[in-house]
C-alpha atoms as a PDB file:
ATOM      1  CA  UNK A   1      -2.022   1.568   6.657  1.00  0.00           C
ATOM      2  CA  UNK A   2      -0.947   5.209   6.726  1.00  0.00           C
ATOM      3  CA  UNK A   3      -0.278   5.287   2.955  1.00  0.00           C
ATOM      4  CA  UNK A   4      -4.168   4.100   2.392  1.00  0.00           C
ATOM      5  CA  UNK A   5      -5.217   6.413   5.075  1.00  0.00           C
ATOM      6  CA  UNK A   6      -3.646   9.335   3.390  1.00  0.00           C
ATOM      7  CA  UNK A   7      -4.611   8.439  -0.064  1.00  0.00           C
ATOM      8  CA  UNK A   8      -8.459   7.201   0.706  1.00  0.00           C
ATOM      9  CA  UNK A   9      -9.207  10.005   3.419  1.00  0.00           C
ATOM     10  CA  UNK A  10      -6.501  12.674   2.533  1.00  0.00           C
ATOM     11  CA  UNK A  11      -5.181  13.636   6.273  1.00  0.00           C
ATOM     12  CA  UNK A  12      -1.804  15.752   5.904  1.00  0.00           C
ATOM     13  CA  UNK A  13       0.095  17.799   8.387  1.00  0.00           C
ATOM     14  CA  UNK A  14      -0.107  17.503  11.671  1.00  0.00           C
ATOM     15  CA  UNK A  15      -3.545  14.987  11.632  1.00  0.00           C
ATOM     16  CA  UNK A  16      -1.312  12.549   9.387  1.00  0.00           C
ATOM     17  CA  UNK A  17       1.410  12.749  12.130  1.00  0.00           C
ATOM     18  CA  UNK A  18      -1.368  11.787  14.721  1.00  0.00           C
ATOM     19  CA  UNK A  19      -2.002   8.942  12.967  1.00  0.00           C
ATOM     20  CA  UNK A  20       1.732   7.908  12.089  1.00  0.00           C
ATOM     21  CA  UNK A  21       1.877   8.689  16.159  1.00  0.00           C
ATOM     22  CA  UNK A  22      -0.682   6.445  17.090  1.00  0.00           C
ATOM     23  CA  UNK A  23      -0.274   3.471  14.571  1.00  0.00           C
ATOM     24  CA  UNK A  24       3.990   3.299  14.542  1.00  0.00           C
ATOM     25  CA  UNK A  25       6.404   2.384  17.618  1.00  0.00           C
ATOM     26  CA  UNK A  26       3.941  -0.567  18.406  1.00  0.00           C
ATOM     27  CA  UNK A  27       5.483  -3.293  20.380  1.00  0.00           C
ATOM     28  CA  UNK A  28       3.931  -6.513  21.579  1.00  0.00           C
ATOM     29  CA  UNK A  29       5.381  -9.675  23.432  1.00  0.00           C
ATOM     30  CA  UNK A  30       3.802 -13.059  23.495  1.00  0.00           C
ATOM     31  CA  UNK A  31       2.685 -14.704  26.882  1.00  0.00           C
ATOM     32  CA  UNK A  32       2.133 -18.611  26.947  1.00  0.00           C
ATOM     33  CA  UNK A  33       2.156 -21.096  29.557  1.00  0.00           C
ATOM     34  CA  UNK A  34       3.114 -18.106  32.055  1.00  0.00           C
ATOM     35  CA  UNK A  35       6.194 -17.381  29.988  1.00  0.00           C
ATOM     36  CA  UNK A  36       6.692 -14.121  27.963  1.00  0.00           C
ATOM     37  CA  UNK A  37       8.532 -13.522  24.826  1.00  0.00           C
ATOM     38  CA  UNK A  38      10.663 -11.383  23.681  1.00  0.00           C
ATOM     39  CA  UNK A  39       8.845  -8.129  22.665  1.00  0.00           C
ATOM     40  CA  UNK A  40       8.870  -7.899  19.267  1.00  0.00           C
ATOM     41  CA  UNK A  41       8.078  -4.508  16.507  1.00  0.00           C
ATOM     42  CA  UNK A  42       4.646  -4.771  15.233  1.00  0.00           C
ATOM     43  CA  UNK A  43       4.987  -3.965  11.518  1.00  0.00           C
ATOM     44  CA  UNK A  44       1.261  -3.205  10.871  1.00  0.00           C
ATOM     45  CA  UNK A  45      -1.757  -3.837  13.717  1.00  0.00           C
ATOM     46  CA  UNK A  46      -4.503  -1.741  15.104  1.00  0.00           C
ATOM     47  CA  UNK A  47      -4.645  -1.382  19.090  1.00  0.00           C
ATOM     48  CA  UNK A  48      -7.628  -3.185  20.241  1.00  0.00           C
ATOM     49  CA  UNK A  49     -10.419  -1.584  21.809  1.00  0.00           C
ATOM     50  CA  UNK A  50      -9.856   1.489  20.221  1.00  0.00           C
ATOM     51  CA  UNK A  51     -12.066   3.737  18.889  1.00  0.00           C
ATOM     52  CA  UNK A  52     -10.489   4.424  15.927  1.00  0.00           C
ATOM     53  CA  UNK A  53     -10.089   0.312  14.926  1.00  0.00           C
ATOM     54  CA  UNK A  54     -13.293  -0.473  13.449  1.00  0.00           C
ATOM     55  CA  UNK A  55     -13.088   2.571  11.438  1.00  0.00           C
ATOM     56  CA  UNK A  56      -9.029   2.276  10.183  1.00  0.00           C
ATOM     57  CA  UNK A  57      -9.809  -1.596   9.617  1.00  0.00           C
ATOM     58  CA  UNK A  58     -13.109  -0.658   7.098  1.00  0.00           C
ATOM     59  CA  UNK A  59     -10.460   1.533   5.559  1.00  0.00           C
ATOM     60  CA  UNK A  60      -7.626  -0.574   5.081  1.00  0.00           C
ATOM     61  CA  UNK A  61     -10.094  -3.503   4.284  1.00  0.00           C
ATOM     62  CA  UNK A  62     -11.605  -1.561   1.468  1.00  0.00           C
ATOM     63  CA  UNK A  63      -8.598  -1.744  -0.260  1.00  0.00           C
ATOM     64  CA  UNK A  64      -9.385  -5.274  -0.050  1.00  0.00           C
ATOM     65  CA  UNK A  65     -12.862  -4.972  -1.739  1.00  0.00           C
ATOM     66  CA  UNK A  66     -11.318  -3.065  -4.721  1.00  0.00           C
ATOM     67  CA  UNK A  67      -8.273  -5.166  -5.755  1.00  0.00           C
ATOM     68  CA  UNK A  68      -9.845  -8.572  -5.447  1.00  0.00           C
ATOM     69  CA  UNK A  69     -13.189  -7.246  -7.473  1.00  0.00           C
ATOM     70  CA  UNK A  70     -11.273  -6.345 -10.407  1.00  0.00           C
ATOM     71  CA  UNK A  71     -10.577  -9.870 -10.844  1.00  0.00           C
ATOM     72  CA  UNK A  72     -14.051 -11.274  -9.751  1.00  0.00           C
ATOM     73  CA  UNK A  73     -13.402 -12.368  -6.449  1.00  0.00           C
ATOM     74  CA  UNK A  74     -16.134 -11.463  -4.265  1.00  0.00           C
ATOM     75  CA  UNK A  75     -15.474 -10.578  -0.638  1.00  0.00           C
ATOM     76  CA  UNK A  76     -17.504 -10.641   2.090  1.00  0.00           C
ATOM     77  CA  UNK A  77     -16.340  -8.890   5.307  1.00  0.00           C
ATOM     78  CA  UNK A  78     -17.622  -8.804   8.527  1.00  0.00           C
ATOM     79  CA  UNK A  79     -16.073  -7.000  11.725  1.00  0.00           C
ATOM     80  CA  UNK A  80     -12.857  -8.722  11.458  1.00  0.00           C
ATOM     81  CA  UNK A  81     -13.728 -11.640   9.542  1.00  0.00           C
ATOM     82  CA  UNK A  82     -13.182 -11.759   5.829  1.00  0.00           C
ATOM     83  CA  UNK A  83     -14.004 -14.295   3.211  1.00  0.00           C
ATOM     84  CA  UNK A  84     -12.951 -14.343  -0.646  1.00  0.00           C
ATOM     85  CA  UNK A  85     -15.643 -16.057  -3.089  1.00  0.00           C
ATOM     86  CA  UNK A  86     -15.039 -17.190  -6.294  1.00  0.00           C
ATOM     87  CA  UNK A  87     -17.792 -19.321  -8.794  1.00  0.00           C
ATOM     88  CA  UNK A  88     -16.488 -22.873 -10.268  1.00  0.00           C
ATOM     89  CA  UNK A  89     -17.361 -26.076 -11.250  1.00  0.00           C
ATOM     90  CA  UNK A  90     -17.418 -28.847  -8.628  1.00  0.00           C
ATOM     91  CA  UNK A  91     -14.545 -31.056 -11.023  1.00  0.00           C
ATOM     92  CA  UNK A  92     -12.786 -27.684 -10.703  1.00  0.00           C
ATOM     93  CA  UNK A  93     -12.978 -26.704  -6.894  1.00  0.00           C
ATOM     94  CA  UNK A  94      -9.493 -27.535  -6.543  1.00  0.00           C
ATOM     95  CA  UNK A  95      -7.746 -25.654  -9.147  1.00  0.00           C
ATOM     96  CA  UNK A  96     -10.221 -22.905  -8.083  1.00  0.00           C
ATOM     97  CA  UNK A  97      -8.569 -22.799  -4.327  1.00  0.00           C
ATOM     98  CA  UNK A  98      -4.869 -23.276  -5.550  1.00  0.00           C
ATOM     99  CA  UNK A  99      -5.701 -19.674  -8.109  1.00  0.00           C
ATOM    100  CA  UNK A 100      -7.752 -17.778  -5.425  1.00  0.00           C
ATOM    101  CA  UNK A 101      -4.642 -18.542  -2.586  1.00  0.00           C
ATOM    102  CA  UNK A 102      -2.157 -17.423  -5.915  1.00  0.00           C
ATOM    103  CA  UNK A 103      -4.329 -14.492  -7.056  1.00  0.00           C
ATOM    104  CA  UNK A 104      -4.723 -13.257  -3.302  1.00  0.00           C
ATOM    105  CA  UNK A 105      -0.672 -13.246  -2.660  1.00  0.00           C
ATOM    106  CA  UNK A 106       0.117 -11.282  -6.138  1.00  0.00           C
ATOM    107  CA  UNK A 107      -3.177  -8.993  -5.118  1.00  0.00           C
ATOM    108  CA  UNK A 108      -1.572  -8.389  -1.651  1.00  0.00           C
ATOM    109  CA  UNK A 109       1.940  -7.692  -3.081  1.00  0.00           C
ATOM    110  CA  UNK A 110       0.578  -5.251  -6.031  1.00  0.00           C
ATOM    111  CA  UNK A 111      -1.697  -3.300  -3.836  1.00  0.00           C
ATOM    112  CA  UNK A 112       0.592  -2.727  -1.145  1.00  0.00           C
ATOM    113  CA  UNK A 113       3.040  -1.723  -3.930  1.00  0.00           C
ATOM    114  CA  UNK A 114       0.608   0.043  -5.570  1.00  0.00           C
ATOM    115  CA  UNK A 115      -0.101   2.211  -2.745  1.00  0.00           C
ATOM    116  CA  UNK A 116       3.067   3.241  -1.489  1.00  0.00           C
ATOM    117  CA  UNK A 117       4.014   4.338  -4.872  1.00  0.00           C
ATOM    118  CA  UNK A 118       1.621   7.137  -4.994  1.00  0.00           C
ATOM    119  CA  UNK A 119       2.377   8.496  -1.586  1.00  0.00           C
END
């Protein structure tokens, strides 16, 4: 998230630290059935409620938007809900899901990559 942040919004200095401050060091256990996990290191995760969480996730989502389009995937996104969209053939729905689930793990991988290599 901070490596999109920086690159789509350009914060440095001390307002990038703010947000490294306010997005890194998250923890989080798990309660179920009135019994609590261990607390575990988030890796990436917005707090909830915040202010700031609509606006970082229509960030971080736009990434999203740009790496699937260049493949013609359409996405549709709303608050946290986000669909991917592709045309086919009914005899071809199948083979359609299996590329869109493929296409959307190497997409993932390549953007992330993609944007931590030019930070």
């Amino acid at each position: 998230m901070l490596q999109i942040l920086e690159k789509r919004c350009g914060p440095s200095g001390s307002a990038l630290q703010w947000h490294k401050a306010y997005l890194q060091s998250r923890t989080c256990p798990v309660f179920a059935g009135g019994v609590s996990s261990d607390t575990v290191q988030l890796e990436c995760s917005l707090p909830q409620g915040s202010s700031l969480g609509p606006l970082k996730f229509i960030i971080y989502g736009a990434e999203l938007h740009e790496c699937m389009a260049r493949h013609g995937v359409t996405v549709h996104s709303f608050a946290d809900d986000t669909q991917l969209c592709i045309q086919t053939k009914v005899q071809h729905v199948a083979q359609a899901k299996q590329n869109m689930v493929d296409h959307s793990r190497r997409q993932s991988v390549d953007c992330f990559i993609s944007a931590s290599r030019q930070v």
